[in-house]
Protein backbone atom coordinates (compact mmCIF):
# COMPACT_ATOMS: atom_id res chain seq x y z
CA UNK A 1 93.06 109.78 86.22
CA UNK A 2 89.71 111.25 85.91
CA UNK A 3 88.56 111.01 89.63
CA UNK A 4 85.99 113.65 91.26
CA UNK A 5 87.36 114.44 94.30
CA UNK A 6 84.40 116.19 95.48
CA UNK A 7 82.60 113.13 94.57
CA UNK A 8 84.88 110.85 96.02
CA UNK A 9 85.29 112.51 99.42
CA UNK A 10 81.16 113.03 99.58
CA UNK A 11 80.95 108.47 99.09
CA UNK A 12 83.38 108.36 101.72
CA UNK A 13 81.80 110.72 103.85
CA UNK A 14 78.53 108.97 103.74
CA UNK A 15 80.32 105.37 105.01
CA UNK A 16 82.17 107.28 107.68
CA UNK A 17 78.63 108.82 108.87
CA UNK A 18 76.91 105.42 108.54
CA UNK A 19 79.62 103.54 110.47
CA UNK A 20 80.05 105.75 113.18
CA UNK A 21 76.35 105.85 113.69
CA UNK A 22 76.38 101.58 113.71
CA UNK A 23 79.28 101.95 116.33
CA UNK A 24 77.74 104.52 118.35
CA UNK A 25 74.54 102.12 118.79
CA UNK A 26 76.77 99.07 119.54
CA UNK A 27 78.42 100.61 121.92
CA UNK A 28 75.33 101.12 124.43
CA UNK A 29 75.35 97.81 126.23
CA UNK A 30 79.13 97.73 127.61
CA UNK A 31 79.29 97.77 130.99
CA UNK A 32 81.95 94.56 131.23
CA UNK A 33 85.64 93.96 129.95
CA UNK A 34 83.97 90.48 127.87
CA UNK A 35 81.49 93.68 126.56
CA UNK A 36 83.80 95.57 125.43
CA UNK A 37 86.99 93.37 124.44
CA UNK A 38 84.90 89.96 123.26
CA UNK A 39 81.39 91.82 122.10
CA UNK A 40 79.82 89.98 124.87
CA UNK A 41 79.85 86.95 122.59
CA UNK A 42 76.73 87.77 121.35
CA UNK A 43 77.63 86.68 117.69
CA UNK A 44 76.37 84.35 115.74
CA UNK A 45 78.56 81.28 114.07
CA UNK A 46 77.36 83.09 110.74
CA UNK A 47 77.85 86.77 111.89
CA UNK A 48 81.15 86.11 113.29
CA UNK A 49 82.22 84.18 110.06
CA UNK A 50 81.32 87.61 107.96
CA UNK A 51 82.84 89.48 110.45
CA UNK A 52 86.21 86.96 109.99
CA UNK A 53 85.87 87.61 106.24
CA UNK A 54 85.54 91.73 106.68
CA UNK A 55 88.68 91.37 109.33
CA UNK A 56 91.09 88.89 107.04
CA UNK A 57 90.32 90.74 103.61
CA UNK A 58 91.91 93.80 104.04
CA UNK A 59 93.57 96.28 101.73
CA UNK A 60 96.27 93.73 100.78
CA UNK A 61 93.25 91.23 99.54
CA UNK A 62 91.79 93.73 97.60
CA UNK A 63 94.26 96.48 96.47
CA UNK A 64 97.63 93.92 96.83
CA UNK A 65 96.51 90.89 95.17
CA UNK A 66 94.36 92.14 92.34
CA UNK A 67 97.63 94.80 91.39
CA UNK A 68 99.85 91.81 91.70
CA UNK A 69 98.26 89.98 89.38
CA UNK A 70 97.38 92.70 87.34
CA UNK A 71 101.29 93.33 87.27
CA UNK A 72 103.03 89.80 87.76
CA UNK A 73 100.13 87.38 86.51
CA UNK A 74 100.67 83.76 87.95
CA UNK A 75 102.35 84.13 90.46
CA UNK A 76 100.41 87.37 92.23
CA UNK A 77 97.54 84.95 92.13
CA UNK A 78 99.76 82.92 94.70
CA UNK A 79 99.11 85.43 97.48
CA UNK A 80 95.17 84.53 96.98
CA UNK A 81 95.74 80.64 97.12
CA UNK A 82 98.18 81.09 99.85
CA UNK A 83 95.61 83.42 102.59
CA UNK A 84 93.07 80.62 101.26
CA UNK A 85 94.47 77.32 101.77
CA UNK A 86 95.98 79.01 105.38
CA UNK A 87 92.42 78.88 106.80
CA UNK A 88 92.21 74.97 106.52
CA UNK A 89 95.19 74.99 109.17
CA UNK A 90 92.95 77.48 111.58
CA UNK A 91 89.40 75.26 110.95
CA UNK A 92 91.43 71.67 111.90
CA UNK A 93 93.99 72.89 114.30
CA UNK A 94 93.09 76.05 116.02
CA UNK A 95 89.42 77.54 116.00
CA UNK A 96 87.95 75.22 118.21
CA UNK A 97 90.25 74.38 120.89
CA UNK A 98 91.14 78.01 121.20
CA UNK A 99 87.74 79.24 121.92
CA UNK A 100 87.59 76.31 124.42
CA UNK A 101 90.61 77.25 126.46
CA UNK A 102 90.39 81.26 126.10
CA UNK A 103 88.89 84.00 127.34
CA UNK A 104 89.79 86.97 125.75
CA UNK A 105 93.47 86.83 124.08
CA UNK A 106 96.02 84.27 122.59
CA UNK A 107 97.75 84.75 126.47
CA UNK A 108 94.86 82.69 127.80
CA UNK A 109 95.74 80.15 126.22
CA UNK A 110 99.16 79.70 126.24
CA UNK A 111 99.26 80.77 129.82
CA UNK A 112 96.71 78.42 131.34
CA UNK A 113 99.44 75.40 132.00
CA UNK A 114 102.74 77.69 132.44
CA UNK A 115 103.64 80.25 134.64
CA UNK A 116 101.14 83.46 133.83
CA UNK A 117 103.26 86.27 133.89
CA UNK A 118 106.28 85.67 131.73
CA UNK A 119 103.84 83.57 129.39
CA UNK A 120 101.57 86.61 129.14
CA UNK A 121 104.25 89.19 128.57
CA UNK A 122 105.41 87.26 125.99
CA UNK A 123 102.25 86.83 123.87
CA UNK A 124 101.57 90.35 124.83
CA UNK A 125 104.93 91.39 123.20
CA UNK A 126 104.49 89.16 119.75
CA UNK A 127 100.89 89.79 119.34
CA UNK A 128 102.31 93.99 119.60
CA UNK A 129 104.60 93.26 116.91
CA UNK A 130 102.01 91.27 114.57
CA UNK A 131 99.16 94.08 114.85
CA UNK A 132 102.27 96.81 113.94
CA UNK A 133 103.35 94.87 111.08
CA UNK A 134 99.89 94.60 109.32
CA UNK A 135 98.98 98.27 110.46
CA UNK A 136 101.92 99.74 108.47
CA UNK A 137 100.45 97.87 105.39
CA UNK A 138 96.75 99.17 106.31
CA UNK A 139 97.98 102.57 106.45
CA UNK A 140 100.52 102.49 103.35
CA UNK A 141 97.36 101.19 101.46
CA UNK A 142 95.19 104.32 103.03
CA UNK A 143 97.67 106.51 101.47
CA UNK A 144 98.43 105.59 98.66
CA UNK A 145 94.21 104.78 97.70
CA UNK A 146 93.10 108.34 98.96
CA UNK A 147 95.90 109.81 96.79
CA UNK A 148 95.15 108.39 93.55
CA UNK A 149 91.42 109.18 94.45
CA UNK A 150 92.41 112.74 95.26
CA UNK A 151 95.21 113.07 92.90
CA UNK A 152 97.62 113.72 96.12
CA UNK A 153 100.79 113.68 94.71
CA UNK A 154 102.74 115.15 97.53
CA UNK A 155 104.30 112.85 100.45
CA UNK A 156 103.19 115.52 102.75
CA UNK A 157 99.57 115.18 101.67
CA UNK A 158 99.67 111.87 101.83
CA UNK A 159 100.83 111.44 104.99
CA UNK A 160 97.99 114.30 106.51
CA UNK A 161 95.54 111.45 104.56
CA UNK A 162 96.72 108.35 106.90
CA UNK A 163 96.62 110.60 109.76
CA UNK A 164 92.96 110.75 109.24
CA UNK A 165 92.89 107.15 108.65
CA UNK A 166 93.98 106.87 111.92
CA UNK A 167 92.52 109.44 113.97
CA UNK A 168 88.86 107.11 112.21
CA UNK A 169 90.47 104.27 113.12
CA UNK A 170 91.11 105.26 117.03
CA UNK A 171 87.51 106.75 116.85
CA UNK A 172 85.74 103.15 116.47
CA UNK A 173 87.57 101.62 118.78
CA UNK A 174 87.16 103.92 121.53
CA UNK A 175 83.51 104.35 121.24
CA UNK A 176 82.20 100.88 119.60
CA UNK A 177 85.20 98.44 121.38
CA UNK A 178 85.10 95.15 119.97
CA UNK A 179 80.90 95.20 119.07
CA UNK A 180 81.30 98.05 117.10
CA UNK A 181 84.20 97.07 115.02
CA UNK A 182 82.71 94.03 114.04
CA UNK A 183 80.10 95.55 113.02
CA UNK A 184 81.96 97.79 111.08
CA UNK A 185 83.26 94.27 109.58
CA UNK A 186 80.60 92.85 108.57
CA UNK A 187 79.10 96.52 106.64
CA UNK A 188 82.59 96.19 105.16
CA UNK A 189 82.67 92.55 104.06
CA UNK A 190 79.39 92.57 102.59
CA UNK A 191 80.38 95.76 100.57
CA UNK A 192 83.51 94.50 99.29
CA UNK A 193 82.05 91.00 98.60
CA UNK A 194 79.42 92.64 96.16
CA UNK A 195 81.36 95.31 95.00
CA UNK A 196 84.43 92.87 93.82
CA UNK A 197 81.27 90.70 92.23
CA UNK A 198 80.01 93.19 90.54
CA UNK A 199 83.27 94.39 89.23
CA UNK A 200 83.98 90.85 88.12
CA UNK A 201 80.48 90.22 85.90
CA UNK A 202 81.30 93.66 84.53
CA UNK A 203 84.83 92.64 83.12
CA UNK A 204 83.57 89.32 82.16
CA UNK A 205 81.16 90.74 80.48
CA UNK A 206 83.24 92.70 78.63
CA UNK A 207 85.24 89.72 77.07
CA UNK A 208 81.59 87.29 76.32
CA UNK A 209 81.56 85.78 79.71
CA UNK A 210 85.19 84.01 78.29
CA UNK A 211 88.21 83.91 80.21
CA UNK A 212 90.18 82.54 77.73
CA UNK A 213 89.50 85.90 75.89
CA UNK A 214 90.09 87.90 79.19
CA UNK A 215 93.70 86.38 79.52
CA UNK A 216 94.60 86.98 75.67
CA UNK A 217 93.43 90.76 76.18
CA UNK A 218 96.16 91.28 79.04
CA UNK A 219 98.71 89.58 77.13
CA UNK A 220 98.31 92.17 74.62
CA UNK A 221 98.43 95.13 76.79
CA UNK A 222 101.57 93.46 78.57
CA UNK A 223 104.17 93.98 75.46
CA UNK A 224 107.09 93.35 77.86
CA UNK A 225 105.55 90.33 79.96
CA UNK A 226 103.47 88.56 77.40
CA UNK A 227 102.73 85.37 77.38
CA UNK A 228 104.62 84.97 80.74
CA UNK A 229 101.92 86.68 82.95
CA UNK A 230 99.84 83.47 82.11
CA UNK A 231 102.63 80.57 83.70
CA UNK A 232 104.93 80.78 86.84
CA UNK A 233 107.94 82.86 87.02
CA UNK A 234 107.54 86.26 86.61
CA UNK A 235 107.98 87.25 89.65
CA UNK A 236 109.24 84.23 91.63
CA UNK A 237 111.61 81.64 88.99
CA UNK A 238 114.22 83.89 87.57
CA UNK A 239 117.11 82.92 89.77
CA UNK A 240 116.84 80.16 92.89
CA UNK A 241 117.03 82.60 94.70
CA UNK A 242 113.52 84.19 93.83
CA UNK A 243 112.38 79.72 94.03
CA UNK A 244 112.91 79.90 97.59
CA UNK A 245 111.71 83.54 98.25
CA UNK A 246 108.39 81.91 96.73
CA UNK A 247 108.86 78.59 98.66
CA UNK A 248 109.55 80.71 101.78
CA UNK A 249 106.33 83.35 101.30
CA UNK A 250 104.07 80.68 100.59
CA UNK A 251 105.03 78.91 103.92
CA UNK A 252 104.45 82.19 105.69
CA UNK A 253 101.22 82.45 104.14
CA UNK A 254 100.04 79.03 104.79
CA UNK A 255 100.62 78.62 108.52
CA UNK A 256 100.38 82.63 109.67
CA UNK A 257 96.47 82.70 109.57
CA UNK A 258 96.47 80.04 112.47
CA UNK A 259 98.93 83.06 114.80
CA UNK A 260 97.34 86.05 113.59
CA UNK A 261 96.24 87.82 117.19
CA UNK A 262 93.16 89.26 115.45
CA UNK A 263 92.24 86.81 114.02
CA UNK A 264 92.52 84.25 117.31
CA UNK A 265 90.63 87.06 119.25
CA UNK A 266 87.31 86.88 116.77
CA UNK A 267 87.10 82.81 118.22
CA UNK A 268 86.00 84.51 121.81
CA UNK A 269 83.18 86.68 120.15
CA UNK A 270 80.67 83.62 119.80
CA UNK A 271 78.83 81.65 123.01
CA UNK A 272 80.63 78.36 122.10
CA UNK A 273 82.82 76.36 120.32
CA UNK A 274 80.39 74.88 118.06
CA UNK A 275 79.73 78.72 116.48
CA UNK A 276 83.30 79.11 116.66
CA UNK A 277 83.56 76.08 113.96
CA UNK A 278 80.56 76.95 112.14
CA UNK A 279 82.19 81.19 111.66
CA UNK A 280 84.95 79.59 109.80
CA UNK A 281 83.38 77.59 107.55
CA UNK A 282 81.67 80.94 106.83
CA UNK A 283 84.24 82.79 106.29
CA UNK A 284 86.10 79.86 104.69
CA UNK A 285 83.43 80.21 101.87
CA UNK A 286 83.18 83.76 101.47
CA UNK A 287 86.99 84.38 101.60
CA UNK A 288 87.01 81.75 99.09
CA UNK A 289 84.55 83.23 96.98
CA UNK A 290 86.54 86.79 96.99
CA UNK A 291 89.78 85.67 95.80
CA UNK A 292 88.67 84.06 92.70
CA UNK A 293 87.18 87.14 91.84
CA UNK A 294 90.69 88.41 92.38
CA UNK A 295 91.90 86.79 89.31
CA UNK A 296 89.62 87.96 87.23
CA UNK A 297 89.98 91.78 88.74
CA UNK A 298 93.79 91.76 88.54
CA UNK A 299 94.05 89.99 84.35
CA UNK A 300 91.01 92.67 83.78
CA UNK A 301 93.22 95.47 85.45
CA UNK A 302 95.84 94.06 83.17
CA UNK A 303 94.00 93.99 79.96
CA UNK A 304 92.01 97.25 80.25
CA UNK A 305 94.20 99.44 82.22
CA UNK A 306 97.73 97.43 81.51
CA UNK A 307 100.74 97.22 83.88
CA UNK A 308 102.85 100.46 82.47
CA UNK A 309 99.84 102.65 84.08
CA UNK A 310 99.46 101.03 87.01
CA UNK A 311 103.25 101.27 87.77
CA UNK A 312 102.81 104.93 86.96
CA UNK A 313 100.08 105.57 89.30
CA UNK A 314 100.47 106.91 92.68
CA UNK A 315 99.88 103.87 94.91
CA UNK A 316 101.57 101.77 92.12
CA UNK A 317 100.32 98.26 92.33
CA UNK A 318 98.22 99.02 94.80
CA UNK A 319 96.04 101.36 92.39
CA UNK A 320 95.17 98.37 89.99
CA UNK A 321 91.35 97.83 91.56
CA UNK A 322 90.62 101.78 91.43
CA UNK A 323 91.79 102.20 88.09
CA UNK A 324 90.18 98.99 86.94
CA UNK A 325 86.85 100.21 88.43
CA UNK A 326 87.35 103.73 86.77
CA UNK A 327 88.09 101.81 83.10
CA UNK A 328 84.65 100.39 83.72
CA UNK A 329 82.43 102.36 85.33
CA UNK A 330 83.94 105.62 85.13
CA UNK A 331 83.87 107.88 88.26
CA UNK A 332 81.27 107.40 89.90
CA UNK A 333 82.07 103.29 89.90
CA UNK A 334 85.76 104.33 90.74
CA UNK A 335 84.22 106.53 93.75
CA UNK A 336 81.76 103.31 95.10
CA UNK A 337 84.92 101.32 94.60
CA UNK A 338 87.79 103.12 96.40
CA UNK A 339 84.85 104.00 98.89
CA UNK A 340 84.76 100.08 99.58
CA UNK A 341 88.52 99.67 99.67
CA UNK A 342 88.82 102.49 102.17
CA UNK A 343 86.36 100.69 104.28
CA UNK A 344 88.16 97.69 104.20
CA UNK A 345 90.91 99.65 105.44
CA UNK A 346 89.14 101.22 108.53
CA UNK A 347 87.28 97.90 109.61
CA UNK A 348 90.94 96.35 109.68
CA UNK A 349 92.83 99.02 111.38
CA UNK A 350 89.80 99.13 113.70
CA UNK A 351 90.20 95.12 114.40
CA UNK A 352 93.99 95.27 115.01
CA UNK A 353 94.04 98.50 117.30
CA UNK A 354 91.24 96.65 119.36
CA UNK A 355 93.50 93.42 119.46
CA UNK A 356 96.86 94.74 120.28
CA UNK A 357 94.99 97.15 122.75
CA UNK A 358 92.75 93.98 124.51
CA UNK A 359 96.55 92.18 124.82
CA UNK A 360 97.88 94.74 126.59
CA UNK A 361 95.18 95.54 129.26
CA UNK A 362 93.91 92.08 129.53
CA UNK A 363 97.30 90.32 129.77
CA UNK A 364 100.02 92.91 130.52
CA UNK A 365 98.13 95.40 132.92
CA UNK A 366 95.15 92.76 134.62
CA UNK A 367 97.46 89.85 134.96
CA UNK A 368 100.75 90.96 135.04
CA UNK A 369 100.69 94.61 137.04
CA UNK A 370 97.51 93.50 138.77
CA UNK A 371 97.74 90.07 139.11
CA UNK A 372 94.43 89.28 138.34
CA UNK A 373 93.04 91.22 141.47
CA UNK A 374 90.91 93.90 139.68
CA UNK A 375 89.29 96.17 142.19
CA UNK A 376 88.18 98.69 139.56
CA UNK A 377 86.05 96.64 137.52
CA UNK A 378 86.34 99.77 134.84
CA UNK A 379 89.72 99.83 135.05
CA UNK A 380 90.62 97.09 132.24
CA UNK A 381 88.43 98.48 129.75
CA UNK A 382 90.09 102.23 130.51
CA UNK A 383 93.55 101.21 129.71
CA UNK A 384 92.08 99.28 126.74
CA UNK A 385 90.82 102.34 125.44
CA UNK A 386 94.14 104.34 126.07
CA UNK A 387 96.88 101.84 124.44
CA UNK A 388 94.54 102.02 121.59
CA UNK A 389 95.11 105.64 121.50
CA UNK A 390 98.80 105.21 122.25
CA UNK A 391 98.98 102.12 119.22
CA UNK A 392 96.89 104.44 116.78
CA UNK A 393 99.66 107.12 116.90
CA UNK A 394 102.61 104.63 116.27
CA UNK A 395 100.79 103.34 113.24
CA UNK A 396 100.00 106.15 111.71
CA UNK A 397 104.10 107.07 112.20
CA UNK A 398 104.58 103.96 110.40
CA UNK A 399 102.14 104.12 107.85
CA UNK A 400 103.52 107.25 106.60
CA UNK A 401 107.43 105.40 106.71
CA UNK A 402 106.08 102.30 104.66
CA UNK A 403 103.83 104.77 102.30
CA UNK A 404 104.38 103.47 98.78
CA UNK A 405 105.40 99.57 99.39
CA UNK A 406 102.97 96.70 98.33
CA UNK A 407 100.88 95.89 100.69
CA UNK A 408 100.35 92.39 100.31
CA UNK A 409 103.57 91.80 100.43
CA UNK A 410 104.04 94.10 103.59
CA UNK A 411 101.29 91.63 105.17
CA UNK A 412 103.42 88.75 104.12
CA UNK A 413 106.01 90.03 106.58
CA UNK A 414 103.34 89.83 109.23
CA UNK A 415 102.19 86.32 108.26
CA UNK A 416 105.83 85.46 108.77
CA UNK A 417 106.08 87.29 112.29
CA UNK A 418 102.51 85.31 113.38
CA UNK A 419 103.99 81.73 111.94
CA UNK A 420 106.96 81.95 113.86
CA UNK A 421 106.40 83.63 116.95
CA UNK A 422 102.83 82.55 117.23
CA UNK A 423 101.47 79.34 115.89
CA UNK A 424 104.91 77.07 117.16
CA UNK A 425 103.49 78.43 120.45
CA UNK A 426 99.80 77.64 120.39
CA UNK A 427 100.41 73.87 118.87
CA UNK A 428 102.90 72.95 121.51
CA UNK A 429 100.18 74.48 123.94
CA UNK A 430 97.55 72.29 122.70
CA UNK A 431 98.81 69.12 121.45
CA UNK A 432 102.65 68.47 123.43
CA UNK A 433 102.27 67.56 127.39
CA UNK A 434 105.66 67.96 127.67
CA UNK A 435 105.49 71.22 126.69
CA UNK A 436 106.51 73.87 129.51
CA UNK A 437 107.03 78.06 130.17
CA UNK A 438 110.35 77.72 129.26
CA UNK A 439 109.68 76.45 125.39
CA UNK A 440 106.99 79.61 125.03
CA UNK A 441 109.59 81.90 125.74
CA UNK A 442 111.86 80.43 123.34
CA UNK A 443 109.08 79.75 120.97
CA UNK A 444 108.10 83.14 121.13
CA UNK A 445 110.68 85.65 121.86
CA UNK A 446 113.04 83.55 119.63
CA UNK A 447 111.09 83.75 116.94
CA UNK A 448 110.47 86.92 116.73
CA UNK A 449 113.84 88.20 117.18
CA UNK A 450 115.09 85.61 114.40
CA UNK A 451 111.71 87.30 111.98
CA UNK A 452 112.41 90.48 112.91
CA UNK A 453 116.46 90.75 112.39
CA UNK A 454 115.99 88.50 108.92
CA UNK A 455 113.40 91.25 107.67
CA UNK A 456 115.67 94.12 108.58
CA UNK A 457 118.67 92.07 107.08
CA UNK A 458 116.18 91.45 103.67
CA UNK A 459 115.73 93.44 100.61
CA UNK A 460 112.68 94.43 101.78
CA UNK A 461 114.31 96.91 103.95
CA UNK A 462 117.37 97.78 101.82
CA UNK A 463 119.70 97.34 98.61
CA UNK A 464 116.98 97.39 96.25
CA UNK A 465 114.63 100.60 93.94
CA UNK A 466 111.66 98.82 95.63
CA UNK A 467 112.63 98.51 99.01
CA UNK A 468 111.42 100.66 102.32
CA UNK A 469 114.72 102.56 102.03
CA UNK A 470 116.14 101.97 98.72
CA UNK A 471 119.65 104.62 99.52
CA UNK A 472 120.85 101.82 102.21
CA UNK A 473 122.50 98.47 101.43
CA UNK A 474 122.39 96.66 104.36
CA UNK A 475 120.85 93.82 102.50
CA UNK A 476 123.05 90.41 104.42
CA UNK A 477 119.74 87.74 104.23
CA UNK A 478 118.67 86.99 100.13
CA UNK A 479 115.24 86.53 101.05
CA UNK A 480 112.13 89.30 101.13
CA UNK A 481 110.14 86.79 103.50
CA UNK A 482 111.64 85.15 105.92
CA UNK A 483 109.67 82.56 106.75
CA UNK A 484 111.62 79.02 105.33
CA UNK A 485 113.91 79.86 107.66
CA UNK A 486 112.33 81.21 110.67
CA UNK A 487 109.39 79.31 111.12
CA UNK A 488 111.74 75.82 111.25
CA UNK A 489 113.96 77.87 113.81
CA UNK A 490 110.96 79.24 115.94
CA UNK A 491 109.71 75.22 116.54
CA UNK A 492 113.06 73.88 117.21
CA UNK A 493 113.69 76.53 119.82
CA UNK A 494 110.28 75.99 121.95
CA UNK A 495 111.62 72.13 121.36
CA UNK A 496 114.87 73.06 122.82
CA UNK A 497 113.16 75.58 125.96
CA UNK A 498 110.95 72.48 126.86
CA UNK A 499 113.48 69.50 127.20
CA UNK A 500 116.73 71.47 128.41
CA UNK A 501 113.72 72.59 131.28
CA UNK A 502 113.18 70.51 133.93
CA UNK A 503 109.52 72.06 134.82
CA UNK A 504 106.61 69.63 134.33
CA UNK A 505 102.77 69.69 135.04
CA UNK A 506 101.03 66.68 133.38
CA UNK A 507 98.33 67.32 135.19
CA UNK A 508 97.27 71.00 133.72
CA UNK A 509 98.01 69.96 130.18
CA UNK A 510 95.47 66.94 131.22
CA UNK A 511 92.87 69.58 132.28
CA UNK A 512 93.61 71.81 129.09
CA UNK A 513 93.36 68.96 127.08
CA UNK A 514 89.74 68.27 128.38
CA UNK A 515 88.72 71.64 127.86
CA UNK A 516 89.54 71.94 124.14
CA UNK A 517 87.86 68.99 122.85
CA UNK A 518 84.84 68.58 124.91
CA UNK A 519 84.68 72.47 126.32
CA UNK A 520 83.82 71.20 130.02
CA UNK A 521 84.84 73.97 132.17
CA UNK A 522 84.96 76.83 129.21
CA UNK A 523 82.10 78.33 130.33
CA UNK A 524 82.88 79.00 133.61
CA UNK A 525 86.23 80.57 132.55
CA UNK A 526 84.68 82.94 130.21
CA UNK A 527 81.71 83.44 131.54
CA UNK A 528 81.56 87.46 132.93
């Protein structure tokens, strides 16, 4: 690969500068937890929606998908319809009411017609494991980006690169809290938006504006796929086995956006419900937008770069978009590119460390250890700020375990962790009176233990060349994703936790019910 390095590290320098500068300014109004965990809900239905987009097209969207299809054809381009059609199940089902009934985390919610504490310690504990899940793909896509940019060979290197990744990552959200990292999200989703445009015209271009002739030109430089990259099965449709893997991811895919913690939390930046509605159509339309040029990024990786280099490549699949922008545009295009794609890495890191850290203080240390008697009004927002610290360190661990795997898929597995222990959770919440604290903990910590034991059980974690540790064979569950099997389980078991419980309040799930669709009352509970 022809990269500057000097070049490179001077585009990402200038971002870094920028951004921290943006944060810096955000953060000169917080004087309030809602300042500094829900941005004071001074966004916009249209900021937030950006801000959505910048958050849920990470690394995986943009380095995962387009080397997946680049690679795999078809069925890569089932990740993008899968993280697309999900969002229809947060617009109908979630956004709304969850902005409604919340103040600052997914523990609001569930907890506002069950017992707090156990509630809270459980949505605490899932909404942990989610944000570590997608951080270890983050991070693996950090290192793996910087060292095809830098031509980092070396694990060692690679590893000092996501350490920097997340020593940034710990430095927005200490100083910017939730303000600053979203608008670190929007600067990012803008960027990508037009830089994946602009990649896409380019490679059009290239081929007369046809995409007939686009798709011919990466059969050819796929002599051992061929014509297969352009139909299903390449990847999932060789055995049933790899059927119901697909079947199974796809599931995941579909219903995890609706339980992804950092995703819930960006419903609590905006004043009401309305511009809660109104951010995902935004970002319904710009997400949208992105992932169709995803197909024509990853068949234009495929026909100008082909899949033997991109295997070769350090960063594998994942170094499809870079090399595709360096085909085009040379260095200087392959700097602005990877410069973009390391942004999108930072702004998501940023959103999930802020997340996972707002859990913790809001519903672990205010409600739980405190029980919502704060004297300190400081004192949320200061233990924020350290399990961010605390979080940022175990990722970066992680990130340099999971260093080589490809990230979309490794943001599958959190998809499938949200879907189970997650969204089962919030539904009942919202829509079942029946529904009691005894389902949530079996909703919850069932489901994650069942997600969690089936993906150390997979071949994602063993028995395979491609798996996290490819020596071990401890491979007992056929499936990568879990999910077809999981998600069922995680909704029969808060079924099971509600009617083998005898505890029943009609009367709060009347009140809750009130809330969400009309939003009497919401104001008052979030108001700071």
């Amino acid at each position: 690969m022809n990269s500057n390095a000097v070049l490179n590290i001077s585009i990402f320098a200038v971002f870094v500068a920028i951004t921290l500068v943006v944060v810096i300014r955000a953060s000169r109004n917080q004087k309030t937890a809602a300042d500094y965990l829900a941005a004071g809900r001074a966004f916009t239905g249209p900021q937030n929606g950006i801000a959505i987009a910048g958050d849920y097209l990470s690394a995986a969207s943009f380095l995962g998908i387009a080397g997946a299809i680049a690679v795999n054809g078809y069925d890569g381009f089932l990740y993008s319809i899968g993280f697309l059609v999900a969002w229809l199940v947060a617009l109908l089902l979630v956004a709304e009411l969850l902005r409604n009934t919340g103040k600052y985390t997914m523990g609001d919610v569930l907890a506002f017609r069950m017992r707090q504490r156990p509630v809270r310690a459980a949505a605490a504990t899932s909404t942990m494991a989610v944000s570590f899940f997608y951080l270890l793909a983050q991070m693996a896509g950090a290192g793996g980006l910087v060292a095809l940019l830098l031509g980092i060979t070396g694990k060692g290197g690679q590893a000092l690169v996501i350490a920097v990744v997340g020593a940034l990552m710990i430095a927005y959200v200490l100083i910017g809290g939730m303000k600053g990292t979203t608008w670190v999200q929007i600067i990012k989703a803008v960027l990508l938006i037009i830089g994946a445009g602009v990649m896409t015209l380019w490679v059009l271009g290239k081929y007369g504006f046809n995409l007939s002739a686009l798709l011919g030109a990466a059969v050819d430089n796929a002599p051992k796929a061929g014509e297969k990259i352009l139909g299903p099965g390449l990847q999932y449709g060789a055995t049933g086995t790899s059927k119901l893997d697909f079947l199974s991811l796809g599931l995941a895919l579909v219903l995890g956006t609706a339980g992804l913690p950092h995703i819930l939390m960006r419903f609590y930046t905006v004043p009401t419900a309305k511009e809660a509605r109104r951010s995902v159509v935004w970002a319904i339309w710009l997400i949208g937008i992105f992932y169709l040029f995803t197909l024509v990024l990853g068949y234009g990786a495929g026909a100008l770069v082909g899949p033997d280099k991109i295997n070769a490549a350090p960063g594998k699949a994942n170094s499809a978009a870079p090399l595709l922008a360096e085909a085009l545009g040379g260095p200087i295009l392959l700097g602005l590119i990877a410069a973009v794609a390391f942004a999108t890495i930072l702004a998501v890191v940023a959103g999930l460390t802020i997340t996972a850290s707002a859990s913790f203080a809001h519903d672990i240390y205010a409600n739980i250890l405190k029980k919502g008697k704060m004297e300190d009004k400081d004192a949320e927002v200061r233990v924020a700020r350290i399990t961010a610290v605390v979080i940022g360190v175990v990722a970066i661990g992680g990130g340099i375990a999971a260093n080589g795997q490809n990230i979309a898929f490794l943001v599958a597995l959190a998809f499938a962790v949200a879907a189970s222990a997650n969204l089962p959770t919030i539904l009942y919440s919202l829509f079942w009176k029946r529904f009691n604290t005894a389902g949530a903990l079996w909703s919850i910590y069932g489901g994650l233990a069942v997600t969690i034991l089936l993906i150390v059980l997979s071949p994602a974690v063993s028995g395979k060349a491609t798996s996290m540790f490819p020596t071990a064979d401890f491979d007992v569950f056929p499936l990568s994703n879990p999910g077809i099997v999981s998600i069922p389980l995680s909704f029969l078991l808060g079924y099971l936790g509600t009617v083998l419980s005898k505890e029943k309040d009609p009367a709060k799930y009347a009140e809750m019910e009130v809330r969400a669709l009309t939003g009497v009352g919401a104001e008052k509970a979030t108001s700071h």
